[in-house]
C-alpha atoms as a PDB file:
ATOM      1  CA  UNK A   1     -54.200 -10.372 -58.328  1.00  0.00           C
ATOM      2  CA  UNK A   2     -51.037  -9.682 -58.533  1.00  0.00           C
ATOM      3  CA  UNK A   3     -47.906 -11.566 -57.543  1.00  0.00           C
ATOM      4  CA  UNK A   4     -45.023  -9.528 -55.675  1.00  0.00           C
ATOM      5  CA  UNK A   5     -41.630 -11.009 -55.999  1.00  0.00           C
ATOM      6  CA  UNK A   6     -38.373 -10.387 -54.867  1.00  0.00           C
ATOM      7  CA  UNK A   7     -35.261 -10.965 -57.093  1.00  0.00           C
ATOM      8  CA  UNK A   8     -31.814 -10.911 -55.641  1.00  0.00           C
ATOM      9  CA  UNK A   9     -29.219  -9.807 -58.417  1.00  0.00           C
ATOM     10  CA  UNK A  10     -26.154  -8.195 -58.866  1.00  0.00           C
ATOM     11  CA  UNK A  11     -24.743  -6.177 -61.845  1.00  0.00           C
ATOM     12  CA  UNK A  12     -23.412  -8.411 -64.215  1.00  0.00           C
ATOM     13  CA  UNK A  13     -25.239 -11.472 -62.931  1.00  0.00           C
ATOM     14  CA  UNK A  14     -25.636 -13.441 -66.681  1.00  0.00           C
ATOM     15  CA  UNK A  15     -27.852 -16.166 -64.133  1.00  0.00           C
ATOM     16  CA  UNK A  16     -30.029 -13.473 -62.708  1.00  0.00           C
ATOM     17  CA  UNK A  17     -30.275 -12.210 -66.111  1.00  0.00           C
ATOM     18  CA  UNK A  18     -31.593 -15.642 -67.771  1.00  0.00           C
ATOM     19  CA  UNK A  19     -34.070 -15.735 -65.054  1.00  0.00           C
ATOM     20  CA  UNK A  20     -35.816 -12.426 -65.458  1.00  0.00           C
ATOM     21  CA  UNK A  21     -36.501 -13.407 -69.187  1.00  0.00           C
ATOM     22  CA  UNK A  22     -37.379 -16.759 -67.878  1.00  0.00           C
ATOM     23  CA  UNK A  23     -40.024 -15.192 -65.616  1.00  0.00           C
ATOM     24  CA  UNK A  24     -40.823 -12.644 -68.279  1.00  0.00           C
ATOM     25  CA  UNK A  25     -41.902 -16.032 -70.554  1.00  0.00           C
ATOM     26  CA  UNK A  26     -44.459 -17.228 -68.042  1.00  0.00           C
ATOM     27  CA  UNK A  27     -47.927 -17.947 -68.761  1.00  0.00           C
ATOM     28  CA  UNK A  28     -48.896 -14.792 -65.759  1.00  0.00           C
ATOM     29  CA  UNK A  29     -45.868 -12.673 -66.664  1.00  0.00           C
ATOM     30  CA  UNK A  30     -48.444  -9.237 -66.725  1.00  0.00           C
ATOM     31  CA  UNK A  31     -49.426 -10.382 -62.971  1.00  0.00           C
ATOM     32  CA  UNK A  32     -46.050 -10.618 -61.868  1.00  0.00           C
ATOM     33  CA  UNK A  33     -44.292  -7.273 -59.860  1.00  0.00           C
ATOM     34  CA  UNK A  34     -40.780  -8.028 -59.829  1.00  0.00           C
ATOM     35  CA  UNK A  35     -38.470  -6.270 -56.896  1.00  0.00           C
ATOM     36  CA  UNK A  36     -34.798  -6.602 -58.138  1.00  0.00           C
ATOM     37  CA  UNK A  37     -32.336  -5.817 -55.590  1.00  0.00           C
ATOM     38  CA  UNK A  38     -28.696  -5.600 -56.010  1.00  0.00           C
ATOM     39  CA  UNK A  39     -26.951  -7.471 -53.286  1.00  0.00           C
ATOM     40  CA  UNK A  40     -24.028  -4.961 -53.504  1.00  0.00           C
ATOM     41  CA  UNK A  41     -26.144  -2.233 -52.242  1.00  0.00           C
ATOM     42  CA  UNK A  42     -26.257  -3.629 -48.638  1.00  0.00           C
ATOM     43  CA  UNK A  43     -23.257  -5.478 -47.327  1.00  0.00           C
ATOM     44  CA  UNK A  44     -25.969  -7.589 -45.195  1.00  0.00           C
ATOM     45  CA  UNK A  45     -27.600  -8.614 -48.048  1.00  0.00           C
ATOM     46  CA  UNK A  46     -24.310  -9.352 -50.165  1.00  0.00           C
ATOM     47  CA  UNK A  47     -23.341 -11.710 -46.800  1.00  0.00           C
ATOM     48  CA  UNK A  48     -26.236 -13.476 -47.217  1.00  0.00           C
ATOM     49  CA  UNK A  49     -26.995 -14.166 -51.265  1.00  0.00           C
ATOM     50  CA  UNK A  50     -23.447 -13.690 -52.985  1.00  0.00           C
ATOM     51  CA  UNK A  51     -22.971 -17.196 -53.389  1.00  0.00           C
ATOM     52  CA  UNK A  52     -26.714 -17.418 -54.035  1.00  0.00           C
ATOM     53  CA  UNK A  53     -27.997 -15.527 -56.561  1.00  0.00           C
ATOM     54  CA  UNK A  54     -29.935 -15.493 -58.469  1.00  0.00           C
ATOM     55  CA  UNK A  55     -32.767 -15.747 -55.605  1.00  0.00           C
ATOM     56  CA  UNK A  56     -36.566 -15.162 -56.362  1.00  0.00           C
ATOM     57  CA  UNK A  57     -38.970 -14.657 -53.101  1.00  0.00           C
ATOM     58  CA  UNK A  58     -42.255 -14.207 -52.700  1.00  0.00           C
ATOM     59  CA  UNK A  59     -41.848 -10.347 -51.058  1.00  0.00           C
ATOM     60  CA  UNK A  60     -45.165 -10.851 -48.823  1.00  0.00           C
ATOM     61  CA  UNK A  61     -44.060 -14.484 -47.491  1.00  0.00           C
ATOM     62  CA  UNK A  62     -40.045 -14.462 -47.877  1.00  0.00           C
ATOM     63  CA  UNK A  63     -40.800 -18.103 -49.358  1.00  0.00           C
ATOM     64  CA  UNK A  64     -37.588 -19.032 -50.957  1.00  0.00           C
ATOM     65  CA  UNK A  65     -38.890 -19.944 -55.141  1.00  0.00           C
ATOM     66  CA  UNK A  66     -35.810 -20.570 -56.412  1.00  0.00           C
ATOM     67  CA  UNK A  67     -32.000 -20.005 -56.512  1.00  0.00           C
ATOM     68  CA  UNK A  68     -29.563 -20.692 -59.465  1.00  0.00           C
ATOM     69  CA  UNK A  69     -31.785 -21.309 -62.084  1.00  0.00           C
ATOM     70  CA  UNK A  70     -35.961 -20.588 -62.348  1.00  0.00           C
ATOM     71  CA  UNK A  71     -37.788 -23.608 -60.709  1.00  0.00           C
ATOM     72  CA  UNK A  72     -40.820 -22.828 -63.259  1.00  0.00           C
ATOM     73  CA  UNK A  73     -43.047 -25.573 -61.752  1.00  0.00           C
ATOM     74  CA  UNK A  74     -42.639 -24.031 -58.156  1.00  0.00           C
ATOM     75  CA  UNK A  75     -43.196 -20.743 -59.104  1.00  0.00           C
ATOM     76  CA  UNK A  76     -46.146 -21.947 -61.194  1.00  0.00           C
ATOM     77  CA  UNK A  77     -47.679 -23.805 -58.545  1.00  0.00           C
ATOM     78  CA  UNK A  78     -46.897 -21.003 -55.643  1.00  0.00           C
ATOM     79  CA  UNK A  79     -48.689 -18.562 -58.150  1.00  0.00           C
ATOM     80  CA  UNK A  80     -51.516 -21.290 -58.141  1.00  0.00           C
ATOM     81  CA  UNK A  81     -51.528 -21.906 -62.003  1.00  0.00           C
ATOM     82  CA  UNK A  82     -49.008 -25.076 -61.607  1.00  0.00           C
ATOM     83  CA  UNK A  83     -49.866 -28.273 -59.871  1.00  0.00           C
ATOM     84  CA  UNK A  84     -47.326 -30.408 -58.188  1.00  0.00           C
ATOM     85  CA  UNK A  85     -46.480 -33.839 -59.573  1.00  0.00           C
ATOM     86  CA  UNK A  86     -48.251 -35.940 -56.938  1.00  0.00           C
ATOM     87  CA  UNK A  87     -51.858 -34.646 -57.796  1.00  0.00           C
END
């Protein structure tokens, strides 16, 4: 199955950038389709992620995964490959 995610970038991002090759390192990285969207291309979107980004959602859910930096765990365990640290 695969995963559809949502990655909020802009040109010249060097976070965003870190983070694809972060995702593109993961254990499921050839189940993973990866939406990047510039936030400059919609002033709506720029409102809400400039101070944000980089942002990974899941694109079906618009669960929030992470923002900054990869949270590998979470996106591990939302993929259901992880588990969380109280099992």
């Amino acid at each position: 199955m695969t995963a559809r995610l949502i990655l909020y970038t802009r040109q010249g991002c060097h976070l965003c950038d870190d983070l694809l090759d972060q995702l593109a390192s993961l254990p499921c990285e050839e189940q993973l389709a990866i939406e990047l969207v510039d936030i400059d291309s919609d002033p709506e979107i720029q409102r809400l992620y400039a101070r944000r980004i980089p942002v990974l959602l899941d694109a079906v859910t618009g669960e929030l995964l992470s923002e900054y930096r990869l949270d590998r765990n979470r996106v591990l365990i939302h993929l259901g490959i992880g588990s969380s640290p109280d099992k």
